[in-house]
N, C-alpha and C. Protein backbone atom coordinates (compact mmCIF):
# COMPACT_ATOMS: atom_id res chain seq x y z
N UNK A 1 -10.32 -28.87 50.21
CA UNK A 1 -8.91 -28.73 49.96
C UNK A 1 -8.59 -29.34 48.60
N UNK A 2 -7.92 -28.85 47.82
CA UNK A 2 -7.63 -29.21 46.91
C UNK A 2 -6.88 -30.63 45.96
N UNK A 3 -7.12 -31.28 45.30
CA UNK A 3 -5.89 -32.58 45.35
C UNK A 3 -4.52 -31.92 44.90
N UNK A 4 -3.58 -32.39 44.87
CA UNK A 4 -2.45 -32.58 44.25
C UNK A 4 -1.79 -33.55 43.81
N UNK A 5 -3.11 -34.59 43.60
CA UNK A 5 -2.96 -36.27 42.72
C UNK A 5 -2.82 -36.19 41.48
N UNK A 6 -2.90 -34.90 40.46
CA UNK A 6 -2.71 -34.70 39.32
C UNK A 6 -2.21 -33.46 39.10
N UNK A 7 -1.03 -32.84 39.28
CA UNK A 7 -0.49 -31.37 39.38
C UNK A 7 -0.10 -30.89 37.79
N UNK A 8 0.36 -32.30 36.83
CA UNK A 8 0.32 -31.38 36.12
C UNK A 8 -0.83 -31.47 34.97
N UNK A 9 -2.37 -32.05 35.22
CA UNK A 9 -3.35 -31.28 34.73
C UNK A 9 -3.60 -30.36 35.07
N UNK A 10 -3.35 -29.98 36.27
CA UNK A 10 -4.20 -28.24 36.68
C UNK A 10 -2.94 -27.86 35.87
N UNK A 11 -1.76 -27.80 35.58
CA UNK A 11 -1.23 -26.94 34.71
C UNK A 11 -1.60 -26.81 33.39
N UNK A 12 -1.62 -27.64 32.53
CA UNK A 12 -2.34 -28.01 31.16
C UNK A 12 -3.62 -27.10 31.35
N UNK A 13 -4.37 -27.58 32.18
CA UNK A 13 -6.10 -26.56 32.12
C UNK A 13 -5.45 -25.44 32.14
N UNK A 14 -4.67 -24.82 33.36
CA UNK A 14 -4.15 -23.26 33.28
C UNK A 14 -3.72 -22.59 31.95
N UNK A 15 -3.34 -23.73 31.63
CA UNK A 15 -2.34 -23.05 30.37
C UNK A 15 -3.53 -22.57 29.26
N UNK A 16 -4.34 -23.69 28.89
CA UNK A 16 -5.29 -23.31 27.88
C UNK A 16 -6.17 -22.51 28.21
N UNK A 17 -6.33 -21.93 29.87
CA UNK A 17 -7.62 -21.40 29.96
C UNK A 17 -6.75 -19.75 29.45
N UNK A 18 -5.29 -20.01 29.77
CA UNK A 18 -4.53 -18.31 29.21
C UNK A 18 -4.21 -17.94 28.11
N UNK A 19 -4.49 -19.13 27.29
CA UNK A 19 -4.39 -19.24 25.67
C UNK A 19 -5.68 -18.84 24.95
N UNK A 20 -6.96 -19.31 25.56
CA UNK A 20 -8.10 -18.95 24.83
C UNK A 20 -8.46 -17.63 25.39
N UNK A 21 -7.91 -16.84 26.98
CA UNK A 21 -8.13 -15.56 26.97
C UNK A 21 -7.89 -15.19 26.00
N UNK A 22 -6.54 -14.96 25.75
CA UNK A 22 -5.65 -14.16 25.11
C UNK A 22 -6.29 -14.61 23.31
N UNK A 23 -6.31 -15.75 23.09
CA UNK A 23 -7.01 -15.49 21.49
C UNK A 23 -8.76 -14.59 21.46
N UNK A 24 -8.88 -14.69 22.85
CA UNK A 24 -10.47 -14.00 22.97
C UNK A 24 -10.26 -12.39 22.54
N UNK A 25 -9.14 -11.86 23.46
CA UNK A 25 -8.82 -10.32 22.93
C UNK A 25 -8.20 -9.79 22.21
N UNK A 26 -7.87 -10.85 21.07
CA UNK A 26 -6.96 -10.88 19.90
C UNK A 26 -8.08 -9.73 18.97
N UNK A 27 -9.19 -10.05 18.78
CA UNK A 27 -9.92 -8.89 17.60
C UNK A 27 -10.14 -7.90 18.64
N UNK A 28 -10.20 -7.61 20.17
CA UNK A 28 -10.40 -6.73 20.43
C UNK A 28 -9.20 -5.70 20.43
N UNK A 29 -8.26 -6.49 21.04
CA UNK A 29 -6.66 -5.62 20.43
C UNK A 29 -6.67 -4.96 18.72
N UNK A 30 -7.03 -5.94 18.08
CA UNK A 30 -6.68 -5.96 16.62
C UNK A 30 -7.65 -4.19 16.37
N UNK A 31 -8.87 -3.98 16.83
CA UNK A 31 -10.16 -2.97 16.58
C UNK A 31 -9.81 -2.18 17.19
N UNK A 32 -8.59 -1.82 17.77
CA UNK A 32 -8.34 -0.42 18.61
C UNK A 32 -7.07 0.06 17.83
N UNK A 33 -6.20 -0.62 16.92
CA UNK A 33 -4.54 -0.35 16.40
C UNK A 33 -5.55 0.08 15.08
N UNK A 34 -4.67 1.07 14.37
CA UNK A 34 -4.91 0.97 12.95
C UNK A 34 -4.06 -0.37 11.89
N UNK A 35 -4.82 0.19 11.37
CA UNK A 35 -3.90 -1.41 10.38
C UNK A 35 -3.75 -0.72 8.82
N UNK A 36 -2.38 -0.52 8.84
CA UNK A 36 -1.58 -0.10 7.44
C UNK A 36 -1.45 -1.32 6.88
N UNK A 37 -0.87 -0.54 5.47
CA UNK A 37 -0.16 -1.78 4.39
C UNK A 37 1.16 -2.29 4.33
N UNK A 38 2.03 -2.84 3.99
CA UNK A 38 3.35 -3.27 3.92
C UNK A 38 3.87 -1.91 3.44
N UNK A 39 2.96 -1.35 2.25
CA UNK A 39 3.81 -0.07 1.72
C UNK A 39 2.83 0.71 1.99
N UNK A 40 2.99 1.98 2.33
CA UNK A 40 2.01 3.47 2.43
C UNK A 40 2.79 4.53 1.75
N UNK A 41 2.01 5.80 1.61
CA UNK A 41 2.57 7.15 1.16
C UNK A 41 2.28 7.95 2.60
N UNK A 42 3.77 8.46 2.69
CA UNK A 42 3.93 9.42 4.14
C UNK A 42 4.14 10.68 3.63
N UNK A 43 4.32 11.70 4.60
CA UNK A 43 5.23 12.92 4.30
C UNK A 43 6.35 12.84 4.96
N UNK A 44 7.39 13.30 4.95
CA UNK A 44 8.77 13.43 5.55
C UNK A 44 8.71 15.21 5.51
N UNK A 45 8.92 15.56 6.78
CA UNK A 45 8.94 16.65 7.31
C UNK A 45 10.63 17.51 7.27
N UNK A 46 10.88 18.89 6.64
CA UNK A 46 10.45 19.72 6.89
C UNK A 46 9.37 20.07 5.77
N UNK A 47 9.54 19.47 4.77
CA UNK A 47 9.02 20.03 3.78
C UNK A 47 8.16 19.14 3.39
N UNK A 48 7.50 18.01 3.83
CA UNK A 48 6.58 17.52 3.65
C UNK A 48 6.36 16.96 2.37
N UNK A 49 7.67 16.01 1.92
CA UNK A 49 7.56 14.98 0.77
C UNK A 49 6.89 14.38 0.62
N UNK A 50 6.02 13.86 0.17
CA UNK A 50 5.28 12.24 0.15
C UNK A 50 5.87 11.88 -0.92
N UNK A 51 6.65 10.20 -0.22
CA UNK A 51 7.15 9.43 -0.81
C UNK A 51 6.43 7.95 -0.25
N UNK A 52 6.95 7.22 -0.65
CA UNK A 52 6.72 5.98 -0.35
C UNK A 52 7.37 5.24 0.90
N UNK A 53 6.96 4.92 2.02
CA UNK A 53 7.24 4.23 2.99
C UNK A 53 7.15 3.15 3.26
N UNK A 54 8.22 2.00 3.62
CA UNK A 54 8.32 0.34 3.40
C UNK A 54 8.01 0.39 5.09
N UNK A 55 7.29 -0.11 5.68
CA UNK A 55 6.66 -1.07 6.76
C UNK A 55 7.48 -1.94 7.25
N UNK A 56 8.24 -2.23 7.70
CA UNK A 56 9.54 -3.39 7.21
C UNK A 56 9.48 -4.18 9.10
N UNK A 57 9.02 -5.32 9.14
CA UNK A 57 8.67 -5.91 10.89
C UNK A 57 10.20 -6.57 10.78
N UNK A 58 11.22 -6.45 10.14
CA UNK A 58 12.08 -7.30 9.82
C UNK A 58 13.29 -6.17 10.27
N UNK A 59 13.11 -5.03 9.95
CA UNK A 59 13.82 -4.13 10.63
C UNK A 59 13.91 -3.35 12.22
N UNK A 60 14.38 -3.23 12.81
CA UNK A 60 14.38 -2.20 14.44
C UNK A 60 14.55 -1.18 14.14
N UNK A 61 15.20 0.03 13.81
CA UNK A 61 15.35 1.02 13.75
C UNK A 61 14.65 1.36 12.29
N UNK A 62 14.15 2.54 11.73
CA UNK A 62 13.79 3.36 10.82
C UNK A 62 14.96 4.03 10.05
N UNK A 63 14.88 3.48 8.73
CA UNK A 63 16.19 4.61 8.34
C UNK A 63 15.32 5.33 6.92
N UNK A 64 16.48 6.52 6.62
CA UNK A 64 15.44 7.15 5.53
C UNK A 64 16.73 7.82 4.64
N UNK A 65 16.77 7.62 3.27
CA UNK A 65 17.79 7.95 2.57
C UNK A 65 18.18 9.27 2.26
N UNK A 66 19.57 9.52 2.74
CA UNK A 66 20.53 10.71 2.54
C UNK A 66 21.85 9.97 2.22
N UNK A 67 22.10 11.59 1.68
CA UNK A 67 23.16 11.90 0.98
C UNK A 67 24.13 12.66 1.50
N UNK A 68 25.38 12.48 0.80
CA UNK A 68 26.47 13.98 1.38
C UNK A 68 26.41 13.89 2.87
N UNK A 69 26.74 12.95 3.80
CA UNK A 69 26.43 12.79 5.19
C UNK A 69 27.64 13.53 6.21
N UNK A 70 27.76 14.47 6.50
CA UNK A 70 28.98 14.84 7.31
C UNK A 70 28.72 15.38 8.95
N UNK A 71 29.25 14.73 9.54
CA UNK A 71 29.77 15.16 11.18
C UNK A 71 30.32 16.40 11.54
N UNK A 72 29.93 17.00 12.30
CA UNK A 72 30.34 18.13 13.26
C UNK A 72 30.26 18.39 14.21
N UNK A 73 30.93 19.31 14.80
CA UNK A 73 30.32 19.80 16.37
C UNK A 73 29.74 21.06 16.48
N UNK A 74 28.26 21.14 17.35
CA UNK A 74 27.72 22.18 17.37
C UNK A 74 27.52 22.58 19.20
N UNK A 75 28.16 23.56 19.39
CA UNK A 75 27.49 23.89 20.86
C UNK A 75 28.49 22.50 21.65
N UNK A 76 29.04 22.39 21.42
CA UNK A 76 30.29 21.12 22.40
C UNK A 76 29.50 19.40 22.09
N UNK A 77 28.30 19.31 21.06
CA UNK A 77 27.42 18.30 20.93
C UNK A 77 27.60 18.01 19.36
N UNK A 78 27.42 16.47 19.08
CA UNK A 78 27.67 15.94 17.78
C UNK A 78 26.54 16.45 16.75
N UNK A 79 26.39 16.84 15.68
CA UNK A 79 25.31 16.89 14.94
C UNK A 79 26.08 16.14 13.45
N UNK A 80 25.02 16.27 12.76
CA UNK A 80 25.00 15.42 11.33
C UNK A 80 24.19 16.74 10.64
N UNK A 81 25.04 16.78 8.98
CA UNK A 81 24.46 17.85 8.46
C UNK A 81 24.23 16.86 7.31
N UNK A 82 23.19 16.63 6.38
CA UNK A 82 23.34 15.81 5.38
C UNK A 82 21.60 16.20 4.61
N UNK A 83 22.02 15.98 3.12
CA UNK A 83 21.09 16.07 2.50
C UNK A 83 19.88 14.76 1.94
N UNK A 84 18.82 15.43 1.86
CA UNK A 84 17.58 14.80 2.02
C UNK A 84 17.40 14.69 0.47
N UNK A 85 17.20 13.70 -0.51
CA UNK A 85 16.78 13.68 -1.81
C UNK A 85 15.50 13.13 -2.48
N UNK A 86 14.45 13.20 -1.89
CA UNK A 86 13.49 11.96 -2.08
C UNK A 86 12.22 12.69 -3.23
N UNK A 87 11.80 11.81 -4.12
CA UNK A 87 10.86 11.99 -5.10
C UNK A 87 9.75 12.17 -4.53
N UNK A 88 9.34 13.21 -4.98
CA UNK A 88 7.94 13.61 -4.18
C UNK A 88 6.64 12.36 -5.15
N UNK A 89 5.70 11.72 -4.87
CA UNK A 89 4.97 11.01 -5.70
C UNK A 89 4.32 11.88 -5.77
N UNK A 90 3.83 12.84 -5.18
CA UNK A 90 2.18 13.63 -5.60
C UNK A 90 2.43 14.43 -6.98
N UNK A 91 4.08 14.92 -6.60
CA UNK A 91 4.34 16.34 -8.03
C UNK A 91 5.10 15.42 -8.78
N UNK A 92 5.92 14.19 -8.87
CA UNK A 92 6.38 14.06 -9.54
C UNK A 92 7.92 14.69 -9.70
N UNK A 93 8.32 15.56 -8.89
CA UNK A 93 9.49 16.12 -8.70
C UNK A 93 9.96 15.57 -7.71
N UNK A 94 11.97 15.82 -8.38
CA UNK A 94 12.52 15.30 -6.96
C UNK A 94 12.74 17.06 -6.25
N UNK A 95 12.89 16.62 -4.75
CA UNK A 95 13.02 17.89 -3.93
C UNK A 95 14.35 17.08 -3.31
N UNK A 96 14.77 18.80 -3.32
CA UNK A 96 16.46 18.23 -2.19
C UNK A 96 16.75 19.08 -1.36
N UNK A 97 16.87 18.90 0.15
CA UNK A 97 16.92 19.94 1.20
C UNK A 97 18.12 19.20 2.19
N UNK A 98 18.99 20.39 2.07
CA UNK A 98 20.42 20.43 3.23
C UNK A 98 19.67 20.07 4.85
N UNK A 99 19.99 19.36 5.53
CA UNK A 99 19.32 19.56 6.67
C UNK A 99 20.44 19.54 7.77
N UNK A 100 20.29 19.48 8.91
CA UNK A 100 20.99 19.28 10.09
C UNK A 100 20.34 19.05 11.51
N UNK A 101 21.20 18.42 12.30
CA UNK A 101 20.42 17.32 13.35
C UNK A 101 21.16 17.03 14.14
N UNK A 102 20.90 16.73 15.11
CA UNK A 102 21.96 16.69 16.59
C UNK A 102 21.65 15.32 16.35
N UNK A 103 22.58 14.47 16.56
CA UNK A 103 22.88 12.87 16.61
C UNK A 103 22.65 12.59 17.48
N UNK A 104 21.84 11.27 17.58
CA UNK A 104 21.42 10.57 18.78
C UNK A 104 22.39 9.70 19.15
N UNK A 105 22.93 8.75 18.25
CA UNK A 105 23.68 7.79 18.72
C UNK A 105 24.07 7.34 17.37
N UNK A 106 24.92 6.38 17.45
CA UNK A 106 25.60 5.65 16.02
C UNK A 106 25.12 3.98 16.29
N UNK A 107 24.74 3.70 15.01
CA UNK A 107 24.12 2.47 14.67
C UNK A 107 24.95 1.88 13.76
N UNK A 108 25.33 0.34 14.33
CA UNK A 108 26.21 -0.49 13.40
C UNK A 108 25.56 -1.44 12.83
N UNK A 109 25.18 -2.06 11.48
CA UNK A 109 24.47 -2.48 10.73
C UNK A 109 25.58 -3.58 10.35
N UNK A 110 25.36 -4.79 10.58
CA UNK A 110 25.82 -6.06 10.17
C UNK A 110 25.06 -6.71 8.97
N UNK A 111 25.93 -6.42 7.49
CA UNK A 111 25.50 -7.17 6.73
C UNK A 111 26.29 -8.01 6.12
N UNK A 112 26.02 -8.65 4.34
CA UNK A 112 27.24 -9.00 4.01
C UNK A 112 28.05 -9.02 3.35
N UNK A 113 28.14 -7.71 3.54
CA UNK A 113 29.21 -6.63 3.04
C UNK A 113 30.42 -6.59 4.15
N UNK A 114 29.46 -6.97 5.24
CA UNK A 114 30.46 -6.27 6.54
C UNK A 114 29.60 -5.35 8.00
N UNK A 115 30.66 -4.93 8.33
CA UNK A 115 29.47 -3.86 9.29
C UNK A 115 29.98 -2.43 9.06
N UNK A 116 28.84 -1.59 9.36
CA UNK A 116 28.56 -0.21 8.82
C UNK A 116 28.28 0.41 9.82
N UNK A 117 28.94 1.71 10.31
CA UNK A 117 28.40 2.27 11.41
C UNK A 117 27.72 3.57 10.19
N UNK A 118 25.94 3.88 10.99
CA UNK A 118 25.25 5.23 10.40
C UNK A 118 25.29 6.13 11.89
N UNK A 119 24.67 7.07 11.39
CA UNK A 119 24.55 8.33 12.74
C UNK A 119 22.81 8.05 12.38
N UNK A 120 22.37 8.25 13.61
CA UNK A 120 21.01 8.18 13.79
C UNK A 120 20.45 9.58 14.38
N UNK A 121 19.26 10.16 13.58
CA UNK A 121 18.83 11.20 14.08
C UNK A 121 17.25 11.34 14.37
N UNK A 122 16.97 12.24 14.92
CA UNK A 122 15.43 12.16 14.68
C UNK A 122 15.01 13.31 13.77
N UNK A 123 13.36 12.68 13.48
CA UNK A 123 13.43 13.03 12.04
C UNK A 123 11.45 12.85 12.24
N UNK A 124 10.68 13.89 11.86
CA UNK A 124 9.34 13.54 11.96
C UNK A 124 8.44 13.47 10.51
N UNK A 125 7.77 12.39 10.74
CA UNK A 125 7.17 12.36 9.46
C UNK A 125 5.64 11.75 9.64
N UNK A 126 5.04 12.08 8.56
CA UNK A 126 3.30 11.27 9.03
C UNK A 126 3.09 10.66 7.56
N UNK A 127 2.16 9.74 9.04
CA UNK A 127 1.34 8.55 8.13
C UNK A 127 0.12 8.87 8.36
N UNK A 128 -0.78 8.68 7.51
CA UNK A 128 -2.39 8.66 7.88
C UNK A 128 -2.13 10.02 8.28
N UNK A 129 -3.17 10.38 9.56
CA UNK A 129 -3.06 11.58 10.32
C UNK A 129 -2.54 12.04 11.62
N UNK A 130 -1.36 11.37 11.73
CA UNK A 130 -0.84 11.41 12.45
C UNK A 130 0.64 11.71 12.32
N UNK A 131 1.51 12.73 13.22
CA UNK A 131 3.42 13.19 13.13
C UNK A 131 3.65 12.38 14.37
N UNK A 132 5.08 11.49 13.57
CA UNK A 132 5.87 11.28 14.61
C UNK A 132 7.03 11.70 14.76
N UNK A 133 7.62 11.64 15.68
CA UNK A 133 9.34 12.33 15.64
C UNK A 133 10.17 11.06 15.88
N UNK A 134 10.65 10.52 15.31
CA UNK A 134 10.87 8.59 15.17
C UNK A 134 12.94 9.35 15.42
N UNK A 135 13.58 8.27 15.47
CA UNK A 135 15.13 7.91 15.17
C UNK A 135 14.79 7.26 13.36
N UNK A 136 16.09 8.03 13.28
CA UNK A 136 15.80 6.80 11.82
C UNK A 136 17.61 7.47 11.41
N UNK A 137 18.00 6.00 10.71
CA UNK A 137 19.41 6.11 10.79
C UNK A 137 19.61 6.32 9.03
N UNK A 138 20.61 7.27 9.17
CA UNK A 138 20.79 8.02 7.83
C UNK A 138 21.81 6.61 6.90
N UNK A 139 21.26 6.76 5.49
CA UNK A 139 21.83 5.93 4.52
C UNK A 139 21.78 6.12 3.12
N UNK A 140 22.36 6.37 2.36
CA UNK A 140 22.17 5.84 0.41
C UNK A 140 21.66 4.88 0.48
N UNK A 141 20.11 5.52 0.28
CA UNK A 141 19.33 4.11 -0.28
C UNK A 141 18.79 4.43 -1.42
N UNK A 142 19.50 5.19 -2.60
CA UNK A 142 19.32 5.60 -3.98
C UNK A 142 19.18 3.98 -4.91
N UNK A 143 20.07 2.93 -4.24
CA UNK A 143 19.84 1.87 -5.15
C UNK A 143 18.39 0.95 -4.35
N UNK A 144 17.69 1.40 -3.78
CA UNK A 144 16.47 0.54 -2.78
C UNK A 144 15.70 1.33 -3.39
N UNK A 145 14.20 0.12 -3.25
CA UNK A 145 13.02 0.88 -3.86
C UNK A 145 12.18 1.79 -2.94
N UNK A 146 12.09 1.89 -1.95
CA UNK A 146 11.90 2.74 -0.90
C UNK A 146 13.06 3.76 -0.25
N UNK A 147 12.51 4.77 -0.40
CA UNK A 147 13.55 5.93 0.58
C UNK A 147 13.30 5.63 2.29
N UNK A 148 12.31 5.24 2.38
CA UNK A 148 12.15 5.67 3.89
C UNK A 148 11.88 3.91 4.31
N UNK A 149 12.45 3.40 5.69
CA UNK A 149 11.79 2.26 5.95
C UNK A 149 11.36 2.43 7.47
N UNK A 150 10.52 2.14 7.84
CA UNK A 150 9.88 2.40 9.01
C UNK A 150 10.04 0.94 10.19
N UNK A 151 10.70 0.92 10.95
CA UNK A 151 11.28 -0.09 11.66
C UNK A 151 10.37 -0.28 13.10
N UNK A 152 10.61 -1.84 13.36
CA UNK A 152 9.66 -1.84 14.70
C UNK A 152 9.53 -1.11 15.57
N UNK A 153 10.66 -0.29 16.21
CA UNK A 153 10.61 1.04 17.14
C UNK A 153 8.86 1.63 16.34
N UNK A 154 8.89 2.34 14.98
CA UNK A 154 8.21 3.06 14.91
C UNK A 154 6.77 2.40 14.88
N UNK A 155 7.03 1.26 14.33
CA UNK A 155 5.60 0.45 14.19
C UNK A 155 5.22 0.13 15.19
N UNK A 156 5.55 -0.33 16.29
CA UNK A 156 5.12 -0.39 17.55
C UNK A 156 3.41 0.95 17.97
N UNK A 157 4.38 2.20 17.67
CA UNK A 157 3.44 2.97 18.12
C UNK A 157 2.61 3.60 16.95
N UNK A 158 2.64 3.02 15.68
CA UNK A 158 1.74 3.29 14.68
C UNK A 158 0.19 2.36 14.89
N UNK A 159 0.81 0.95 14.61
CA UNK A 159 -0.46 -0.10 14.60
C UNK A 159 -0.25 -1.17 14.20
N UNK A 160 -1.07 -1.97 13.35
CA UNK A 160 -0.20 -3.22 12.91
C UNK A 160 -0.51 -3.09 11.41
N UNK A 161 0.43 -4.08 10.63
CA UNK A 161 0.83 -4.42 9.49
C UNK A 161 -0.05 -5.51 9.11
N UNK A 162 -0.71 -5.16 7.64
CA UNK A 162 -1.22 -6.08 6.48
C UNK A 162 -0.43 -6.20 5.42
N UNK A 163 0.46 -7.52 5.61
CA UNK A 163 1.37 -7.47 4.77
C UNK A 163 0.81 -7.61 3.48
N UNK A 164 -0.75 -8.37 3.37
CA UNK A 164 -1.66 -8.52 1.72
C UNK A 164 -1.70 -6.91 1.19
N UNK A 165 -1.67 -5.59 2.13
CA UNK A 165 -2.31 -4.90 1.27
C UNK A 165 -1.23 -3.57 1.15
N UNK A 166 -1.55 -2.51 0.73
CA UNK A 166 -0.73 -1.37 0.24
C UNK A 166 -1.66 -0.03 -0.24
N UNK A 167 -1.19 0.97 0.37
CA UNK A 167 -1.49 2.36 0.58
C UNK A 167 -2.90 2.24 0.56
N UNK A 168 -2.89 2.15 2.09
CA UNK A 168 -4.43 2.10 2.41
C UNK A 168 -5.12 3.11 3.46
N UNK A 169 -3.80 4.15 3.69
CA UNK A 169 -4.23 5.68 3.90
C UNK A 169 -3.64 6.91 3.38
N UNK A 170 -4.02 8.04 3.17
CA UNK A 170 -3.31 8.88 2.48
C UNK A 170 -3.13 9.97 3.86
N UNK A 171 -1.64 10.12 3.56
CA UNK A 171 -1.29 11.21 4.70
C UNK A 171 -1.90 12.95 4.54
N UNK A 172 -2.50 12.80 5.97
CA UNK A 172 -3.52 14.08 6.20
C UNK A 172 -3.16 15.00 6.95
N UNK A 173 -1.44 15.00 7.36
CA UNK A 173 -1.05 15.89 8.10
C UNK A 173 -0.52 17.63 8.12
């Protein structure tokens, strides 16, 4: 039978014996995720831009810069019609495409400026070799050095982040 003359060493032992699991499957976790850079080159889909994509663990949602942003109703349902402006890096040209998108929901952004409500849509784009169809909430980010920022939602199901390194796959989609 067990003692209970020292209850909280058996907690202390418990604790460390769940601490050194868990650092045990730390490289085995780490050898199954891919591991990007802080910054990569994606495509942004329909037309398959490659621009530059910020990694950002500091953000939740994904947003990706537009322009000309306007609301409507389509079919009794909200959509967002707004244009896409982003510098292609491979050609060196900017490309600009009208798009439209049934709205997911509206996102209010507390900064300190104030707070900002965006319309959030989905929107698919690849990294490496792989398309995702992510949310990412529409914004002028003409004065930011990145068009696109990729937020924990999306990083979650990408892999993990090396914040030392940068474009350390080229999109193969």
């Amino acid at each position: 039978m067990p003692s209970n003359k020292h209850p909280e060493r058996r907690l202390a032992l418990g604790v460390c014996l769940l601490a050194a699991a868990q650092w045990l499957a730390l490289p085995a976790y780490a050898d199954t995720k891919k591991v990007f850079g802080w910054v990569e080159e994606g495509l942004v889909f329909p037309d398959k831009v490659a621009t530059k994509f910020k990694l950002d663990t500091g953000a939740l949602t994904s947003s990706i810069h537009a322009e000309n942003i306007e609301r409507f109703e389509k079919d009794g349902e909200d959509w967002v019609r707004f244009t896409l402006e982003l510098d292609d890096i491979d050609t060196e040209e900017e490309v600009e495409n009208r798009i439209e998108r049934k709205l997911v929901r509206d996102l209010t952004v507390r900064g300190a400026a104030g707070a900002e409500d965006r319309p959030v849509v989905m929107m698919k784009i690849c990294l490496g070799d792989q398309v995702f169809e992510e949310q990412f909430s529409l914004n002028d980010r003409d004065k930011m050095n990145y068009p696109v920022l990729l937020g924990r939602r999306t990083l979650d199901k990408l892999g993990l982040v090396d914040t030392t390194k940068t474009f350390t796959v080229d999109p193969s989609c």
